[in-house]
PDB file of N, CA and C in Angstrom:
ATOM      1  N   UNK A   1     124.819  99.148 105.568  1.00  0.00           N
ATOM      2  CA  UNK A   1     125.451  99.079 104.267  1.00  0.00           C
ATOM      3  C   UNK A   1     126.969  99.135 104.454  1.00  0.00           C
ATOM      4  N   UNK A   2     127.492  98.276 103.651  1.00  0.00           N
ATOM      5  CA  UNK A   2     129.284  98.350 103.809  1.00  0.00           C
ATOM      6  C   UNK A   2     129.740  99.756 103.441  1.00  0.00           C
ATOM      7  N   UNK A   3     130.664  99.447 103.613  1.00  0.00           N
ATOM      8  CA  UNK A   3     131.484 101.030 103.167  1.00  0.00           C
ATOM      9  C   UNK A   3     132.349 100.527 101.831  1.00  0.00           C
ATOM     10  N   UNK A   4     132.924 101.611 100.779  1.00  0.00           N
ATOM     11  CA  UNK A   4     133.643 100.911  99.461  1.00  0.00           C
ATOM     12  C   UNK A   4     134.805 100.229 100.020  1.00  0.00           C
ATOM     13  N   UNK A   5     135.916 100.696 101.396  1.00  0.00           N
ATOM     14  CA  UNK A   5     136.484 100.377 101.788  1.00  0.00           C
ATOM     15  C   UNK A   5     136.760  98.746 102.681  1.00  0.00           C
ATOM     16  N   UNK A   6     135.415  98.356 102.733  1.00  0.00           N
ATOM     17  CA  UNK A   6     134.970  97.339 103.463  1.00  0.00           C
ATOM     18  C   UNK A   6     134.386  96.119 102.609  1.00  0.00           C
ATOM     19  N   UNK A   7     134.380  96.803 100.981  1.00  0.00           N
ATOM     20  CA  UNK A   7     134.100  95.341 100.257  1.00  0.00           C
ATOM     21  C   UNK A   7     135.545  94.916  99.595  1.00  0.00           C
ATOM     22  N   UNK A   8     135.239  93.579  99.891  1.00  0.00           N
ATOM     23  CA  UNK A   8     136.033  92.895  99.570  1.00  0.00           C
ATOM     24  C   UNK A   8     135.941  92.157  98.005  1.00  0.00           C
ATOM     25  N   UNK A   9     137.064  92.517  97.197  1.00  0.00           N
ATOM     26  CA  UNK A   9     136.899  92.055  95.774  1.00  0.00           C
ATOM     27  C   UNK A   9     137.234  90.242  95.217  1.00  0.00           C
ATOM     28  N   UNK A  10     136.223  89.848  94.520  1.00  0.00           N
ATOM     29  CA  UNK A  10     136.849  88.417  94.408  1.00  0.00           C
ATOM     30  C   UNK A  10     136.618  87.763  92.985  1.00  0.00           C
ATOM     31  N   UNK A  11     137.323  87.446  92.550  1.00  0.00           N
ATOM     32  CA  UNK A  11     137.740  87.015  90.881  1.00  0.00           C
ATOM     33  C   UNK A  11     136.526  86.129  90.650  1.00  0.00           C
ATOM     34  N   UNK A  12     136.144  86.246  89.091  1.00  0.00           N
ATOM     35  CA  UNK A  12     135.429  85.755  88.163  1.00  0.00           C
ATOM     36  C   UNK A  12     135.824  85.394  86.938  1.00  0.00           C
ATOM     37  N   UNK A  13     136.017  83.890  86.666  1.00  0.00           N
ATOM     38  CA  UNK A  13     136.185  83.920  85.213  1.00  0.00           C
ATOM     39  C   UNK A  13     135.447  83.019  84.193  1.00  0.00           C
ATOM     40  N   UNK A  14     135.086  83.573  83.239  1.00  0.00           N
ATOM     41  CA  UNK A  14     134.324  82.463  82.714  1.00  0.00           C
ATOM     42  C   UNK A  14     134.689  82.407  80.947  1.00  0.00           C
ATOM     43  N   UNK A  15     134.313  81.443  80.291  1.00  0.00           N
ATOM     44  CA  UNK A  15     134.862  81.215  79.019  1.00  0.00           C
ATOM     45  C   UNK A  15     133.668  81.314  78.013  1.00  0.00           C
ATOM     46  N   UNK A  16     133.525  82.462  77.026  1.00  0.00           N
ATOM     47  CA  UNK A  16     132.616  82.935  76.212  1.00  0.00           C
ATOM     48  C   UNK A  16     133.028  82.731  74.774  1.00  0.00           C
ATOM     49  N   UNK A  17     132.662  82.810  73.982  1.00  0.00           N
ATOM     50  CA  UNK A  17     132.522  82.421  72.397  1.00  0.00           C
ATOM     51  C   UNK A  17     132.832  83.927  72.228  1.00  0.00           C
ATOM     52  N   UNK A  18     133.911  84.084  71.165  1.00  0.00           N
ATOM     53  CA  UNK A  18     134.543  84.963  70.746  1.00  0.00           C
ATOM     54  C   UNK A  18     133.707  86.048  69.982  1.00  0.00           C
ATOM     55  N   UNK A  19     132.296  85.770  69.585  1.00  0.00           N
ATOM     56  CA  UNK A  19     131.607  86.545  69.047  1.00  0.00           C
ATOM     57  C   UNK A  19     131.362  87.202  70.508  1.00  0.00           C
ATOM     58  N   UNK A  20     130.878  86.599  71.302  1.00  0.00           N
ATOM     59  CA  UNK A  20     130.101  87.065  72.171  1.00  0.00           C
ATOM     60  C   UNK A  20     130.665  88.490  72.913  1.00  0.00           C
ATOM     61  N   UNK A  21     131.949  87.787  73.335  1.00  0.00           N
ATOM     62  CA  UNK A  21     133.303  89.078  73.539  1.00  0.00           C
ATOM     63  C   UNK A  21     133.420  90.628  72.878  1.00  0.00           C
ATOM     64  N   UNK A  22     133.356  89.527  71.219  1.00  0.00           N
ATOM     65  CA  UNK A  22     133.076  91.456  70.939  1.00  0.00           C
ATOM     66  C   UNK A  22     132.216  92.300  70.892  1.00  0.00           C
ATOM     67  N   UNK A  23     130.934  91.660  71.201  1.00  0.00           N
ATOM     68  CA  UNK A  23     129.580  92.283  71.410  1.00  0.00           C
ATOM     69  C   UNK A  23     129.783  92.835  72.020  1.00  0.00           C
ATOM     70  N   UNK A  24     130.378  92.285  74.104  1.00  0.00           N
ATOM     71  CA  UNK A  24     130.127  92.812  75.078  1.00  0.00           C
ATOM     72  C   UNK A  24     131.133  94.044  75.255  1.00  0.00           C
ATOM     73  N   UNK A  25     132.425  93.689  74.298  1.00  0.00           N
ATOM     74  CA  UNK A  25     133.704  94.742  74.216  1.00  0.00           C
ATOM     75  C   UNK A  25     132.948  96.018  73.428  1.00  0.00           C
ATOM     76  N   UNK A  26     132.162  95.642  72.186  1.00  0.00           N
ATOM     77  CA  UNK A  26     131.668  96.879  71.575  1.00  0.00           C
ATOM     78  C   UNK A  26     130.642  97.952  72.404  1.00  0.00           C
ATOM     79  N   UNK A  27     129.787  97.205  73.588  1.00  0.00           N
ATOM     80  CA  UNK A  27     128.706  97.437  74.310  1.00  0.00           C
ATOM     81  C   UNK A  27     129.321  98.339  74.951  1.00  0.00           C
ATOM     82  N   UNK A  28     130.776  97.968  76.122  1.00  0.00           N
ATOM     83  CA  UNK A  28     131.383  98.322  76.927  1.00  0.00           C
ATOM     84  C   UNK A  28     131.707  99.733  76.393  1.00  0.00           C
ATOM     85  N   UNK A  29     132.066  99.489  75.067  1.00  0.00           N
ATOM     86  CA  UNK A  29     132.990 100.972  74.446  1.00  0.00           C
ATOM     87  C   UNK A  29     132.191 101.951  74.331  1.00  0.00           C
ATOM     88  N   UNK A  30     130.969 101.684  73.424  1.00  0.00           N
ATOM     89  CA  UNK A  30     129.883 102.633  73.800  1.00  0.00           C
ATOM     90  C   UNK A  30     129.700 103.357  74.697  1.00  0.00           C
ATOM     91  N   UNK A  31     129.568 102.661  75.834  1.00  0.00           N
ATOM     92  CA  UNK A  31     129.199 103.297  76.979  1.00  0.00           C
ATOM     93  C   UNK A  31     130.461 104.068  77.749  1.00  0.00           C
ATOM     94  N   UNK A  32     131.667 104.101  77.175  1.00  0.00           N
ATOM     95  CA  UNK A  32     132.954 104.459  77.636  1.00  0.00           C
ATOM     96  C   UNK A  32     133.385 103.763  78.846  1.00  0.00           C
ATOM     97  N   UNK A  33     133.111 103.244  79.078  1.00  0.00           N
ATOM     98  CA  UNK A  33     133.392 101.593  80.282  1.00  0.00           C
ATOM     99  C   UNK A  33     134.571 100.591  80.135  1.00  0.00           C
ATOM    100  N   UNK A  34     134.618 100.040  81.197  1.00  0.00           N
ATOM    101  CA  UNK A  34     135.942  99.142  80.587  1.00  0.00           C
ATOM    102  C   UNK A  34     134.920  97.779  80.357  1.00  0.00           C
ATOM    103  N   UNK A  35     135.566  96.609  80.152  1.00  0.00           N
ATOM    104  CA  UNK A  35     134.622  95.464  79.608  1.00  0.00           C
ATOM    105  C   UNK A  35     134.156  94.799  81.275  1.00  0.00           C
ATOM    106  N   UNK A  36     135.653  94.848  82.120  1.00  0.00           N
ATOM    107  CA  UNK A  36     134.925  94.096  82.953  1.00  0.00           C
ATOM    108  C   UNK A  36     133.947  94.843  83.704  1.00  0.00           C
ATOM    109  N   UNK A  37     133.964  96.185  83.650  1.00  0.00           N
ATOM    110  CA  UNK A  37     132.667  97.616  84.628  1.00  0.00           C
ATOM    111  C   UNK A  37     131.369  96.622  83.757  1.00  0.00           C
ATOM    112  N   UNK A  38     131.722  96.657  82.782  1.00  0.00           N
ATOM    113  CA  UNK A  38     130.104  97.003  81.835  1.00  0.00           C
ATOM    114  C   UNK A  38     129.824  95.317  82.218  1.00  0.00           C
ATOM    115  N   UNK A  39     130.604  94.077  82.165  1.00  0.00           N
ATOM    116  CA  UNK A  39     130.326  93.055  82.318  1.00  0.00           C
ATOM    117  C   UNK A  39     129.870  92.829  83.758  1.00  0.00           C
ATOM    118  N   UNK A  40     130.171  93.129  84.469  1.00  0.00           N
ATOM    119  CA  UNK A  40     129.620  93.289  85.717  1.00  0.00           C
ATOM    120  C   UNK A  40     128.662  93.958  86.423  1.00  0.00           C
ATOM    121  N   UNK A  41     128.400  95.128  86.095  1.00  0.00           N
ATOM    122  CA  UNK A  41     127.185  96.117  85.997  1.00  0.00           C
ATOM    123  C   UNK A  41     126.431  95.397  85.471  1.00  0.00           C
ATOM    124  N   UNK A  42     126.176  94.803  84.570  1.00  0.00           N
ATOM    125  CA  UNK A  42     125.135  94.046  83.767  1.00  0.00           C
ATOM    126  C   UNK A  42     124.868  92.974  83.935  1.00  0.00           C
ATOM    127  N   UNK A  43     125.776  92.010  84.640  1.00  0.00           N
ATOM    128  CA  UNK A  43     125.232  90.529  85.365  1.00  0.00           C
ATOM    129  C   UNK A  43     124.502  91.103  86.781  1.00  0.00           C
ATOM    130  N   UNK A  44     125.260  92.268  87.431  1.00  0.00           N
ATOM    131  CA  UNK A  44     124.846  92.347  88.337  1.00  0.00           C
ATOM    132  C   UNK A  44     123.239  93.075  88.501  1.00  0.00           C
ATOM    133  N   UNK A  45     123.009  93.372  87.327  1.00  0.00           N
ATOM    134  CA  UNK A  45     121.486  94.165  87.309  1.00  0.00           C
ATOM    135  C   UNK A  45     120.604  93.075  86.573  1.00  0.00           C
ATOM    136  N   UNK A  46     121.286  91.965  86.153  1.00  0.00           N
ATOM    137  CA  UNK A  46     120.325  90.890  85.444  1.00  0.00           C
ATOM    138  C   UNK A  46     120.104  90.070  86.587  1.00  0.00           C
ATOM    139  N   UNK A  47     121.128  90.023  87.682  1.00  0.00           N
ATOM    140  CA  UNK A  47     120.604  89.380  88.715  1.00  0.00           C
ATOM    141  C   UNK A  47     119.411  89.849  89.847  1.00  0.00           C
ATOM    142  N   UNK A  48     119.835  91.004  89.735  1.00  0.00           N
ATOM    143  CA  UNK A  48     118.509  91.673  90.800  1.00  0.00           C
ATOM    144  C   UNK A  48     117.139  91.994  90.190  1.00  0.00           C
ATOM    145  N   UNK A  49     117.376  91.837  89.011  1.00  0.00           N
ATOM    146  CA  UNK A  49     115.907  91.611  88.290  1.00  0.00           C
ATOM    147  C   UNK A  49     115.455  90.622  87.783  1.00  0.00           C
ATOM    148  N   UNK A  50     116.165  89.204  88.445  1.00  0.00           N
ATOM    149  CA  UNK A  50     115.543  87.828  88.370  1.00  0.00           C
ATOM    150  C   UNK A  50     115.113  87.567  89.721  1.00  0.00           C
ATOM    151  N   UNK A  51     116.002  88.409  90.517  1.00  0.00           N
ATOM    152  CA  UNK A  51     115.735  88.207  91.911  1.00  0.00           C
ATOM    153  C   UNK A  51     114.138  88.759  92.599  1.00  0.00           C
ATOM    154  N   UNK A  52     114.414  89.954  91.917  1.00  0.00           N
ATOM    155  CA  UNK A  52     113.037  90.694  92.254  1.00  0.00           C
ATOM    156  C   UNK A  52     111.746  89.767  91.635  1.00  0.00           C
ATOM    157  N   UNK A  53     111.544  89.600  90.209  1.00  0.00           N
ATOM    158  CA  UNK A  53     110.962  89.093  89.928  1.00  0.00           C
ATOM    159  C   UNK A  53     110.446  87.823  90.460  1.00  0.00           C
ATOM    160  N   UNK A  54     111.456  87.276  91.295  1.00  0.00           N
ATOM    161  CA  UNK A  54     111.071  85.890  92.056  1.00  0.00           C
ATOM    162  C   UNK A  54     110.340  86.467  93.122  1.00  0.00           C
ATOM    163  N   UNK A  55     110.702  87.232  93.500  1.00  0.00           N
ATOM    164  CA  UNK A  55     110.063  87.951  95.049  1.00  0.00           C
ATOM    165  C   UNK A  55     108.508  88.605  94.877  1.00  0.00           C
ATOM    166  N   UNK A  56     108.554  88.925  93.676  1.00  0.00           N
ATOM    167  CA  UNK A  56     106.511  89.565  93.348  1.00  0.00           C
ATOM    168  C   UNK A  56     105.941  88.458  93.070  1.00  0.00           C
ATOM    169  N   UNK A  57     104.667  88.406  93.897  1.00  0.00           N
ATOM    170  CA  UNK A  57     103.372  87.661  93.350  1.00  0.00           C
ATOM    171  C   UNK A  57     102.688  88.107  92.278  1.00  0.00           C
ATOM    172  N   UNK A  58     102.691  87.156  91.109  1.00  0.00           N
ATOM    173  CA  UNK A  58     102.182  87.518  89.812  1.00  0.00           C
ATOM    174  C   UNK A  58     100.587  86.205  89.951  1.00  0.00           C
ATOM    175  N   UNK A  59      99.889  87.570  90.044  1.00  0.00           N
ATOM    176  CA  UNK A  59      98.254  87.082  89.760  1.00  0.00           C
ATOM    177  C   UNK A  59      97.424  87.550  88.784  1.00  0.00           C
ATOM    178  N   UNK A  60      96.835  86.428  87.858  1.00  0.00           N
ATOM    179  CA  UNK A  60      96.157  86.924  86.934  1.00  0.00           C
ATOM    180  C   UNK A  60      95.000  87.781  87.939  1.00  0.00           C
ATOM    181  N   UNK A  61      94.306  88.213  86.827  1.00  0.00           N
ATOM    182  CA  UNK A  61      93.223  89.506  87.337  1.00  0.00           C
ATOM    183  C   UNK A  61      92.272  88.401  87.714  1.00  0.00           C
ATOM    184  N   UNK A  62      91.654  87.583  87.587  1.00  0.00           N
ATOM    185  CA  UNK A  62      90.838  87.064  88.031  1.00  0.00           C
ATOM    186  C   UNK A  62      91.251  86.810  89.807  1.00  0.00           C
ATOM    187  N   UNK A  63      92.439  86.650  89.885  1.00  0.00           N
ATOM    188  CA  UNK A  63      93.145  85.570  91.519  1.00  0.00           C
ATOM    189  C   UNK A  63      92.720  86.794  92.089  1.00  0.00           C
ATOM    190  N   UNK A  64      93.577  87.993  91.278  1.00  0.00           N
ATOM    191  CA  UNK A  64      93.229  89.502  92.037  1.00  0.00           C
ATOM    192  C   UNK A  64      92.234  89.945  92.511  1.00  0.00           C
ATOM    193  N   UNK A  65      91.248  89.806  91.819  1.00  0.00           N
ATOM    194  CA  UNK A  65      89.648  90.003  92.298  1.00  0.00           C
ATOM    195  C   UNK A  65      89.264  88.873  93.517  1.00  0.00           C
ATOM    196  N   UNK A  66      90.246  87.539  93.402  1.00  0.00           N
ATOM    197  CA  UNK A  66      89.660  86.888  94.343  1.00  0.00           C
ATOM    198  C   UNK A  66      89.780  87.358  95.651  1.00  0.00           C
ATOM    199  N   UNK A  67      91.094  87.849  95.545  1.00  0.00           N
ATOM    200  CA  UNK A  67      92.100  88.009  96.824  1.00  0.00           C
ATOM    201  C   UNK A  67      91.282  89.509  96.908  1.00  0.00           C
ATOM    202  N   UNK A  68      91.336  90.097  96.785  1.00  0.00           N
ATOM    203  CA  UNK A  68      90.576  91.434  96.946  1.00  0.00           C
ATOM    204  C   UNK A  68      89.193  91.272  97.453  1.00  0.00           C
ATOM    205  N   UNK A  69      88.598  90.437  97.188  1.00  0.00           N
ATOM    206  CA  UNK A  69      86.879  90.352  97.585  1.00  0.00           C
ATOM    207  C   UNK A  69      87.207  89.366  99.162  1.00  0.00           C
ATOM    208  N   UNK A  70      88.225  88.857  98.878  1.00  0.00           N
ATOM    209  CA  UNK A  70      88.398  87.591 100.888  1.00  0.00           C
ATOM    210  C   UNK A  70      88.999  88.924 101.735  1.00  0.00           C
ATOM    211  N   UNK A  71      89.892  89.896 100.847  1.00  0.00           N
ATOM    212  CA  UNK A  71      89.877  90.687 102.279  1.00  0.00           C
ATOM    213  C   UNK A  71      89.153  91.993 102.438  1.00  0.00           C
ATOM    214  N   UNK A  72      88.144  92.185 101.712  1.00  0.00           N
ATOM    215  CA  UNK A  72      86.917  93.133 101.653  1.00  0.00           C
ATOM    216  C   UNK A  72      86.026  92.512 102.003  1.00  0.00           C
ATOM    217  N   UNK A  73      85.746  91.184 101.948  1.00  0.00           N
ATOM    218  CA  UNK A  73      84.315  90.740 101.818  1.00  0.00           C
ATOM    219  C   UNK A  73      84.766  89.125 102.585  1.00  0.00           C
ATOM    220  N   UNK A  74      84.828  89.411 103.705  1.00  0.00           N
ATOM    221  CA  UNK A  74      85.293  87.591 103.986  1.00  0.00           C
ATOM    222  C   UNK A  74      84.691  86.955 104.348  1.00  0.00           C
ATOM    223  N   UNK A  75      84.702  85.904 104.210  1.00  0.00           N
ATOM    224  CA  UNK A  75      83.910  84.696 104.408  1.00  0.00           C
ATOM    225  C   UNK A  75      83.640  84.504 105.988  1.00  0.00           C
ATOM    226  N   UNK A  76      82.292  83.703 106.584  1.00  0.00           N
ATOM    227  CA  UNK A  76      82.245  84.019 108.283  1.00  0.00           C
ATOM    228  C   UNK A  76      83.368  82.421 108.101  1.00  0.00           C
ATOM    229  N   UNK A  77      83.576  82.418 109.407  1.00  0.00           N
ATOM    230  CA  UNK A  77      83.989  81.849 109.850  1.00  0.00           C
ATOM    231  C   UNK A  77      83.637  80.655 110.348  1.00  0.00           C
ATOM    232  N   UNK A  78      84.018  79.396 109.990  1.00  0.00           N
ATOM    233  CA  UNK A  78      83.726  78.200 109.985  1.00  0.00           C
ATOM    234  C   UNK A  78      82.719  77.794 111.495  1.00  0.00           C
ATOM    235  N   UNK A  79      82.428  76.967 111.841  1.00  0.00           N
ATOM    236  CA  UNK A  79      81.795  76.975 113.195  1.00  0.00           C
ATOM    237  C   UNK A  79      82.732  75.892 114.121  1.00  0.00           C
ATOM    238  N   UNK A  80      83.608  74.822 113.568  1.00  0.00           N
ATOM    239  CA  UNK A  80      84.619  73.719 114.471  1.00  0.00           C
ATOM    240  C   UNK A  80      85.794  74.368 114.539  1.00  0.00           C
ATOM    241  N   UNK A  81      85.945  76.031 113.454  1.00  0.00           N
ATOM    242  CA  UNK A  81      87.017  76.483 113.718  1.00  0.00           C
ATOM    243  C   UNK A  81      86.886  77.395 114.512  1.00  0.00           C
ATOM    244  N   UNK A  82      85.779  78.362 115.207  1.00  0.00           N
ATOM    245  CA  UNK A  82      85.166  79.193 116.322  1.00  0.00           C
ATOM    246  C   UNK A  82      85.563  77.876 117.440  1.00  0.00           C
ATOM    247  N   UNK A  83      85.150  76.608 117.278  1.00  0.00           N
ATOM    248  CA  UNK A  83      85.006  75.963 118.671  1.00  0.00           C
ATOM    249  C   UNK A  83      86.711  75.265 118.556  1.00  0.00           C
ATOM    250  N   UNK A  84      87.161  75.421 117.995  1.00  0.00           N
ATOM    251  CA  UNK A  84      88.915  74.859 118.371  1.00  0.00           C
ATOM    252  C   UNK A  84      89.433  76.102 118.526  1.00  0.00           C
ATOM    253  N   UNK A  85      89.630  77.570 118.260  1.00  0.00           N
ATOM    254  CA  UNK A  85      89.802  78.733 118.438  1.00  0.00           C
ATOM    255  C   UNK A  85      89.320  78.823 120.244  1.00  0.00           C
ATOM    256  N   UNK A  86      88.470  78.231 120.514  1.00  0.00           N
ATOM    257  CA  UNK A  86      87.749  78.595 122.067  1.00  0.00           C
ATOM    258  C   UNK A  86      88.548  77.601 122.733  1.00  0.00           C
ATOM    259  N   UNK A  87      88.606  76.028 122.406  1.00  0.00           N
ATOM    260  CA  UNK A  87      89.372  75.643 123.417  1.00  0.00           C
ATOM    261  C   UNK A  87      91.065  75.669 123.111  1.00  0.00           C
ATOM    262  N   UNK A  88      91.243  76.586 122.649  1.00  0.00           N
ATOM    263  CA  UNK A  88      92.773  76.942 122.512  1.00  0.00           C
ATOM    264  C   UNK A  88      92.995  77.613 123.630  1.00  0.00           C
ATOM    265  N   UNK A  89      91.881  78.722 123.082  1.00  0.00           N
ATOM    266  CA  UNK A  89      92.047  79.757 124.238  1.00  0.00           C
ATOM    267  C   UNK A  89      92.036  79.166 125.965  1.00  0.00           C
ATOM    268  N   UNK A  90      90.690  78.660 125.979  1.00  0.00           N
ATOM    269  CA  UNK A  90      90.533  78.126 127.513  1.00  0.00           C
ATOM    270  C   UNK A  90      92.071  77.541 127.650  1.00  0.00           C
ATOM    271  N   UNK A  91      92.929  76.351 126.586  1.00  0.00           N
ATOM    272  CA  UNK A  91      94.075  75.781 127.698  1.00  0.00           C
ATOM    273  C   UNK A  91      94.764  76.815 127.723  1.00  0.00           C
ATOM    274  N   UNK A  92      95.253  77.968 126.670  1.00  0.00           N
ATOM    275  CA  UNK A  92      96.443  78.897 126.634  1.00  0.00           C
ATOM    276  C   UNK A  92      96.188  79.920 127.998  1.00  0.00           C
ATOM    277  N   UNK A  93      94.801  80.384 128.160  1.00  0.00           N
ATOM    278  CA  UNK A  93      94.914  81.300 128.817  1.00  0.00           C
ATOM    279  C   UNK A  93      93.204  80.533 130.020  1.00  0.00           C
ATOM    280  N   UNK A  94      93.566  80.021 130.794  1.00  0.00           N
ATOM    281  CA  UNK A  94      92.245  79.318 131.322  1.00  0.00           C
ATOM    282  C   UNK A  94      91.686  80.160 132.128  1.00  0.00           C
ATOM    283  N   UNK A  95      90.477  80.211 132.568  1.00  0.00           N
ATOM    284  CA  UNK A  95      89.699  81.578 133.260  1.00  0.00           C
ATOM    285  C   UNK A  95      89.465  81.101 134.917  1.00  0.00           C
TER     286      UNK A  95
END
């Protein structure tokens, strides 16, 4: 992890609709924040929770039960995939 001393700060600007401003100015005040803390704190936590969200597998309950019963309950194993599994082995490791 960096140190506070070791990040480096770098400008953002972007152009918002004047309503929008005072929302985020009124939001900011609330919270006793300045606009750009609270504007930034808050892109930056909307980003890691789009991020995360990209990163979980979302399975309906049915997939769940599927996936749960293949690795409780798995299927045998094919029989051309036992015999390409064997001559893998024989060239990788020959006897």
């Amino acid at each position: 992890m960096e140190h506070v001393e070791d990040i480096k700060n770098a400008r953002f600007e972007a152009r918002i609709a004047e309503p929008v401003l005072e929302l985020l100015r009124q939001a900011a005040t609330l919270q006793g924040r300045s606009l750009s803390d609270f504007v930034v704190s808050s892109a930056r936590e909307a980003a890691e929770e789009a991020i995360a969200r990209q990163e979980v597998i979302q399975l309906s309950l049915a997939d769940q039960q599927r996936f749960a019963a293949g690795l409780t309950k798995p299927k045998a194993v094919a029989k051309p995939l036992k015999e390409a599994a064997k001559r893998h082995r024989n060239l990788v490791e020959p006897s």
